[in-house]
C-alpha atoms as a PDB file:
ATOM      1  CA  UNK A   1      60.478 125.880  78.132  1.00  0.00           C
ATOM      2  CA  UNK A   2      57.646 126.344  81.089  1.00  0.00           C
ATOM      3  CA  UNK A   3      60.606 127.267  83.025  1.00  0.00           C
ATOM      4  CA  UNK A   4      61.685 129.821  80.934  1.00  0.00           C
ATOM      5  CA  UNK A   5      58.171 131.505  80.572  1.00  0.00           C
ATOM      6  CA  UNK A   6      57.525 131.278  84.430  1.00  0.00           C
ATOM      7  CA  UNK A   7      60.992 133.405  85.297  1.00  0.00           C
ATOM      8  CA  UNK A   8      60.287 136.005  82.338  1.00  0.00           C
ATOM      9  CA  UNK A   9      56.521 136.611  83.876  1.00  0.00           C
ATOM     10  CA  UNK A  10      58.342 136.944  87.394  1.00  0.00           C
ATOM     11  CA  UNK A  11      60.710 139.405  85.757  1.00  0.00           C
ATOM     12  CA  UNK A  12      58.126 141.383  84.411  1.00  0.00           C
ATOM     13  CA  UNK A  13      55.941 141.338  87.570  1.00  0.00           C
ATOM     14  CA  UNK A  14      59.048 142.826  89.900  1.00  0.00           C
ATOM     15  CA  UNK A  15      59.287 145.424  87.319  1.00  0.00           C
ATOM     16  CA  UNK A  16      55.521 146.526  87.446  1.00  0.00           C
ATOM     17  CA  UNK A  17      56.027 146.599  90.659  1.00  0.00           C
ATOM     18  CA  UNK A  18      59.386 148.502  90.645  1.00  0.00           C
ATOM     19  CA  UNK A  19      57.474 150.791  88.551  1.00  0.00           C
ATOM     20  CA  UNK A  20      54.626 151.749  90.529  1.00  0.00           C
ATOM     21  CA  UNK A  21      56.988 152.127  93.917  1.00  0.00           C
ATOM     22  CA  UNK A  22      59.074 154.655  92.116  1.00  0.00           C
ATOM     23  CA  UNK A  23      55.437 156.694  91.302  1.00  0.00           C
ATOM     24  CA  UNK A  24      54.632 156.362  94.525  1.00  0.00           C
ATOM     25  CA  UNK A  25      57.411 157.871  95.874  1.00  0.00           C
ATOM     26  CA  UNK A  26      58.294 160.220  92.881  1.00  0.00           C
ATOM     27  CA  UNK A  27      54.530 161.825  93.715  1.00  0.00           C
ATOM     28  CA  UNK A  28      54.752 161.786  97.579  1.00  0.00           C
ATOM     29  CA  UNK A  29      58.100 163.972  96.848  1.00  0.00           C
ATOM     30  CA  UNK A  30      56.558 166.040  94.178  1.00  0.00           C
ATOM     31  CA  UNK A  31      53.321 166.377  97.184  1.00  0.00           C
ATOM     32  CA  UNK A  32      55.862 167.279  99.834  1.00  0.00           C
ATOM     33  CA  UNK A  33      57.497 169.954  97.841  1.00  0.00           C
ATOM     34  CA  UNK A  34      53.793 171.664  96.646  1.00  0.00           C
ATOM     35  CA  UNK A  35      53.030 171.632 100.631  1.00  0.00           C
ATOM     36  CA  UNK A  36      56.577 173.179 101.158  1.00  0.00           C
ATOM     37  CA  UNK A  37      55.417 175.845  99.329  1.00  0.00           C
ATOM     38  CA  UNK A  38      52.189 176.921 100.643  1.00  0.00           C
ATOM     39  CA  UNK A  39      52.152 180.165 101.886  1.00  0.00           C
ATOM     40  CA  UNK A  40      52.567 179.835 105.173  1.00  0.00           C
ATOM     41  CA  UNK A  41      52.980 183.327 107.695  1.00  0.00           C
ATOM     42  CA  UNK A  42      53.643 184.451 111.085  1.00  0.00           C
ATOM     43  CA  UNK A  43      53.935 181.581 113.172  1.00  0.00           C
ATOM     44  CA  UNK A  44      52.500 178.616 111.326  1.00  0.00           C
ATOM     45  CA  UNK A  45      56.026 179.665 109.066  1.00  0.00           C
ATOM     46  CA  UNK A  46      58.230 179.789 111.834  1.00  0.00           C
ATOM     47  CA  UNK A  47      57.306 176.056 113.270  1.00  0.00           C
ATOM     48  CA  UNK A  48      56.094 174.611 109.446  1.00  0.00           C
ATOM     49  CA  UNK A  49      58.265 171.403 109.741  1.00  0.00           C
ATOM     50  CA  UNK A  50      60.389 170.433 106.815  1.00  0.00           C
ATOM     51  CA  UNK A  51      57.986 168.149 104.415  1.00  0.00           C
ATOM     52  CA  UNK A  52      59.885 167.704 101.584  1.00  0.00           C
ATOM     53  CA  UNK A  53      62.871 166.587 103.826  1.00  0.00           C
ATOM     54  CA  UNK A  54      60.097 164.465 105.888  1.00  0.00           C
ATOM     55  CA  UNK A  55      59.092 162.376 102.851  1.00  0.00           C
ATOM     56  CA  UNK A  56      62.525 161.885 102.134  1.00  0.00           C
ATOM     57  CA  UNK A  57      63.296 160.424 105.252  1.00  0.00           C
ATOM     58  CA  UNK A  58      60.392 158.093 105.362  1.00  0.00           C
ATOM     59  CA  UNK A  59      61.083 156.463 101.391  1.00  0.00           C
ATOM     60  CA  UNK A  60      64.758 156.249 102.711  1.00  0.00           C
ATOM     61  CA  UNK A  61      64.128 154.369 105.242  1.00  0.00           C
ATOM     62  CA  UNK A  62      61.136 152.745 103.822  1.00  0.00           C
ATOM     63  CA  UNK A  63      62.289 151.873 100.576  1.00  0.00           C
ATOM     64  CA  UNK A  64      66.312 152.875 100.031  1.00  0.00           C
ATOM     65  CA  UNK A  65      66.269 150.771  96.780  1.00  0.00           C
ATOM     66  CA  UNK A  66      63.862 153.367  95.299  1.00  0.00           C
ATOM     67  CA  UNK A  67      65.100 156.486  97.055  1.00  0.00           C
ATOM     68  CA  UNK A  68      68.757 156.570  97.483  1.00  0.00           C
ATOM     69  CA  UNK A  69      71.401 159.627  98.641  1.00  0.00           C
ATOM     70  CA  UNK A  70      70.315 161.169  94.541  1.00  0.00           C
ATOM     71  CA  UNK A  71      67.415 161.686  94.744  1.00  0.00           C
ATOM     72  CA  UNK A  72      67.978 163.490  98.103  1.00  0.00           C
ATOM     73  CA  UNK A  73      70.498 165.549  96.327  1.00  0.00           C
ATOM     74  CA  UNK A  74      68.173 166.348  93.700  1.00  0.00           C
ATOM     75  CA  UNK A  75      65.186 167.281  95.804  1.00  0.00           C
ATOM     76  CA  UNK A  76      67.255 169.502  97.235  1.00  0.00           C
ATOM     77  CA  UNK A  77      68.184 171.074  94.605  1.00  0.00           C
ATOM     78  CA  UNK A  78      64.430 171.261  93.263  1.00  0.00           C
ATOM     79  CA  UNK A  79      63.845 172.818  96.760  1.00  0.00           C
ATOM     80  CA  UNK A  80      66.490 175.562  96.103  1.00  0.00           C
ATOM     81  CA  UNK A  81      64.765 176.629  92.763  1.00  0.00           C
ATOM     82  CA  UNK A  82      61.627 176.629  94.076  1.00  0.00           C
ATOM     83  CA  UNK A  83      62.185 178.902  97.860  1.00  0.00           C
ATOM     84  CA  UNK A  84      64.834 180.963  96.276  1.00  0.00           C
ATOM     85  CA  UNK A  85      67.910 180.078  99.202  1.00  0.00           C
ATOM     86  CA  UNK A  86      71.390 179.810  98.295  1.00  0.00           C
ATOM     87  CA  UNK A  87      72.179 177.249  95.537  1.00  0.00           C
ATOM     88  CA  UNK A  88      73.150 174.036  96.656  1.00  0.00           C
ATOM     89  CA  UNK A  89      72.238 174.991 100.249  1.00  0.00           C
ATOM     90  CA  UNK A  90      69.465 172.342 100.701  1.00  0.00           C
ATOM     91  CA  UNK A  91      70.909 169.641  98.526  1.00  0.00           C
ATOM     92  CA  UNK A  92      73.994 169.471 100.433  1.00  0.00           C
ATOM     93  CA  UNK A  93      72.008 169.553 103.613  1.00  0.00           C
ATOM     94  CA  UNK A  94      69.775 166.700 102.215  1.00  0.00           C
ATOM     95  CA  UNK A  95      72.298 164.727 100.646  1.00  0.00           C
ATOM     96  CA  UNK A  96      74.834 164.466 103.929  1.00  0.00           C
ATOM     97  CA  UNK A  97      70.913 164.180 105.850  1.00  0.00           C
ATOM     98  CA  UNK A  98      70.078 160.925 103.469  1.00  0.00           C
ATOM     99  CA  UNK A  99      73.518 159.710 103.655  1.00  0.00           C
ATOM    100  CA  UNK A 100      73.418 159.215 107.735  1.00  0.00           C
ATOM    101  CA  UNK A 101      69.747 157.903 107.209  1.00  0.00           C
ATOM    102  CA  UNK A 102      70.895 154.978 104.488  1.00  0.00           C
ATOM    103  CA  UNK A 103      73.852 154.566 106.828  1.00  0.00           C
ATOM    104  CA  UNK A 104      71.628 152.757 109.525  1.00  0.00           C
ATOM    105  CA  UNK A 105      68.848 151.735 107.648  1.00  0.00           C
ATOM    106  CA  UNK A 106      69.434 148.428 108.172  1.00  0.00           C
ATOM    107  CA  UNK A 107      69.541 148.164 112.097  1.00  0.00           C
ATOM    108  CA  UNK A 108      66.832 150.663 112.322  1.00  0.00           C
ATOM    109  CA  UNK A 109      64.456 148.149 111.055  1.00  0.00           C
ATOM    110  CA  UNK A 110      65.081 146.447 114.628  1.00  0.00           C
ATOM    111  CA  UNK A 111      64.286 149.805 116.882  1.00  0.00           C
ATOM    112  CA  UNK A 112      60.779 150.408 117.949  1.00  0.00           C
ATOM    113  CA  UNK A 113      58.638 153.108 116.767  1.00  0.00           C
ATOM    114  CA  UNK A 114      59.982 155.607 119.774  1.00  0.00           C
ATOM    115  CA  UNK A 115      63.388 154.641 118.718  1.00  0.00           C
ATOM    116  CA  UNK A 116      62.772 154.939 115.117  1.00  0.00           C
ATOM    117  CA  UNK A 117      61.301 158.554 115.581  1.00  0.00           C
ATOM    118  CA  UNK A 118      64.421 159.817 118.010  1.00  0.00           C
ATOM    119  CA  UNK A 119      66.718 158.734 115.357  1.00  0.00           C
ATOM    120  CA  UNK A 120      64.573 160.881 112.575  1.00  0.00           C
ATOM    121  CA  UNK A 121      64.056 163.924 115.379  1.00  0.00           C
ATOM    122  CA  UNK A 122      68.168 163.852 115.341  1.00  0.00           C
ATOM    123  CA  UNK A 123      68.697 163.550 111.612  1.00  0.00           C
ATOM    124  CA  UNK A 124      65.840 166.461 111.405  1.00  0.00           C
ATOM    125  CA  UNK A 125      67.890 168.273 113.820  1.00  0.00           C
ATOM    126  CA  UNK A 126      70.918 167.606 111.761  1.00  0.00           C
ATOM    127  CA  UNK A 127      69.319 169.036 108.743  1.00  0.00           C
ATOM    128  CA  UNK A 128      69.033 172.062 109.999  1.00  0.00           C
ATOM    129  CA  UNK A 129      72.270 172.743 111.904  1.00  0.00           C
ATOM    130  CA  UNK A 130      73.668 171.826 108.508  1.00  0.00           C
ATOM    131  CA  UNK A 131      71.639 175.015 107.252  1.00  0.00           C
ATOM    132  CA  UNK A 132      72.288 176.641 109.994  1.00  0.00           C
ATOM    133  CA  UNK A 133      76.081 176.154 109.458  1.00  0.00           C
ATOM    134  CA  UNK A 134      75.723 177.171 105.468  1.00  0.00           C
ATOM    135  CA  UNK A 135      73.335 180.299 106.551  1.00  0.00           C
ATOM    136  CA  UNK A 136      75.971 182.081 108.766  1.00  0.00           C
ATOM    137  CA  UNK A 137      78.618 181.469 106.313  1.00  0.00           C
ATOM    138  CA  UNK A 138      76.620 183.264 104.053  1.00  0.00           C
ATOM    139  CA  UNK A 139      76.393 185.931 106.512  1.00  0.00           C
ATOM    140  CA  UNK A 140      72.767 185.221 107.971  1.00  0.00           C
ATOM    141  CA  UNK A 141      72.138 186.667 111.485  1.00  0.00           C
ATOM    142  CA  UNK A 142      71.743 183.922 114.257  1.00  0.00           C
ATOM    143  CA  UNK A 143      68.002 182.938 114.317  1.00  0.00           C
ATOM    144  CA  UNK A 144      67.552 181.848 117.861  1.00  0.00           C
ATOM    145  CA  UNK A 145      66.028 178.999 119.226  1.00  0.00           C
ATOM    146  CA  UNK A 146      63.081 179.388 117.115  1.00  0.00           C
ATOM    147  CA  UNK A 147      64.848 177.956 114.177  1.00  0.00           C
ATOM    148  CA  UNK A 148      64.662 174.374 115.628  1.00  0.00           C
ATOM    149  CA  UNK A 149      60.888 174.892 115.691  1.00  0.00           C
ATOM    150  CA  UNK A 150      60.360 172.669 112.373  1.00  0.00           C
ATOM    151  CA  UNK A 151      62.336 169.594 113.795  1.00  0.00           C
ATOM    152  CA  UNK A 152      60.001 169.245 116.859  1.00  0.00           C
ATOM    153  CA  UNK A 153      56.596 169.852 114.461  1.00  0.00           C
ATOM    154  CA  UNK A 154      58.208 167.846 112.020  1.00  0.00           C
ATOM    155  CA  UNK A 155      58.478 164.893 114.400  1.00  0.00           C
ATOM    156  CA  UNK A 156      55.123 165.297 115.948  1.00  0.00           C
ATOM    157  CA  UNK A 157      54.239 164.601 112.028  1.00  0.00           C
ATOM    158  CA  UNK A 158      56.197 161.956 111.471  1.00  0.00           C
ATOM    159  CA  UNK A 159      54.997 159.874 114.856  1.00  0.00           C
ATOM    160  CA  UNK A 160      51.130 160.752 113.161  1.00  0.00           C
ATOM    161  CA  UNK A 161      52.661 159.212 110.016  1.00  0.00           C
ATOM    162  CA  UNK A 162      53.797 156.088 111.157  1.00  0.00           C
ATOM    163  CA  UNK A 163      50.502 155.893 112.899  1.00  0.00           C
ATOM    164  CA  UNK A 164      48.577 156.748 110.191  1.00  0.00           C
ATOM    165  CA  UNK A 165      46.517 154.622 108.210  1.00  0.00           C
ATOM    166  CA  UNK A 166      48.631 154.877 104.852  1.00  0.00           C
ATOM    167  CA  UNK A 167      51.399 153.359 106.617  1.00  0.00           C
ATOM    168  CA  UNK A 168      50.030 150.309 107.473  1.00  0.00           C
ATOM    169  CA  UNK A 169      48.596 150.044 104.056  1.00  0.00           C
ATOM    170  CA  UNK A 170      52.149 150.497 102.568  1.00  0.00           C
ATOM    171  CA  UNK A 171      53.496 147.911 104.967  1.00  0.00           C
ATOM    172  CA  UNK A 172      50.966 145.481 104.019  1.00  0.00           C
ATOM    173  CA  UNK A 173      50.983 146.077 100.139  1.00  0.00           C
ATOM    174  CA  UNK A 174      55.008 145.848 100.323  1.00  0.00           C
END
């Protein structure tokens, strides 16, 4: 009977637990997609890195049993709605972007920071030669180099991330 008891207050302590990882990351999302939409002009637009796409990335590969290839789907679709692109633009481009993420996951727990970050500068780089791809289809002029602007700002802000103080805290709390 103590047996019994001990197991159900274990169940019910993973899924407090489970519960307050998923409102972390729901809100970090929902955070990322308000700063996606601050008005941003002139240059501070052209190099405003991806943050939606960047908090994304780092519950992926942080937590994939929260944050899975769905949720990436749906964010992009959320982020869509909310700039006014083509439909299904994004989500496409952050669904195929979470699926190579999840893909290595596992090993990438192995890498180094430096390592770690290359492999995020590439999928951010990915991201947007996916939109890049979609955009001309649609019959968007060439942008130039200055449309890989975000990925190398984005980066820089991921590498203060993972430094960051909140990190550590989430990898000792976890």
């Amino acid at each position: 009977m103590l047996k019994i008891r001990s197991t159900k207050k274990k169940k019910s302590q993973e899924e407090t637990m489970d519960q307050h990882s998923r409102r972390r990351v729901y809100f970090s999302l929902l955070a990322a997609l308000l700063l996606q939409l601050l008005p941003f002009s002139g240059l501070l637009l052209q190099i405003k890195p991806d943050f939606l796409l960047l908090a994304l990335l780092f519950w992926l590969l942080r937590a994939p049993q929260v944050c899975n290839v769905g949720i990436a789907w749906t964010a992009g679709i959320m982020m869509d709605l909310v700039s006014g692109d083509l439909f299904g633009q994004n989500a496409l481009a952050y669904a195929l972007t979470a699926f190579l993420a999840v893909m290595y996951q596992r090993r990438l727990i192995l890498f180094t920071v430096l390592q770690q970050s290359a492999y995020v500068f590439l999928l951010l780089l990915v991201n947007q030669a996916i939109l890049l791809m979609l955009k001309s289809f649609s019959g968007a002029e060439y942008f130039g180099w200055v449309y890989f602007m975000p990925s190398f700002t984005g980066i820089l802000l991921w590498y203060a991330v993972l430094h960051s103080r909140y990190s550590f805290n989430f990898m000792a709390h976890k």
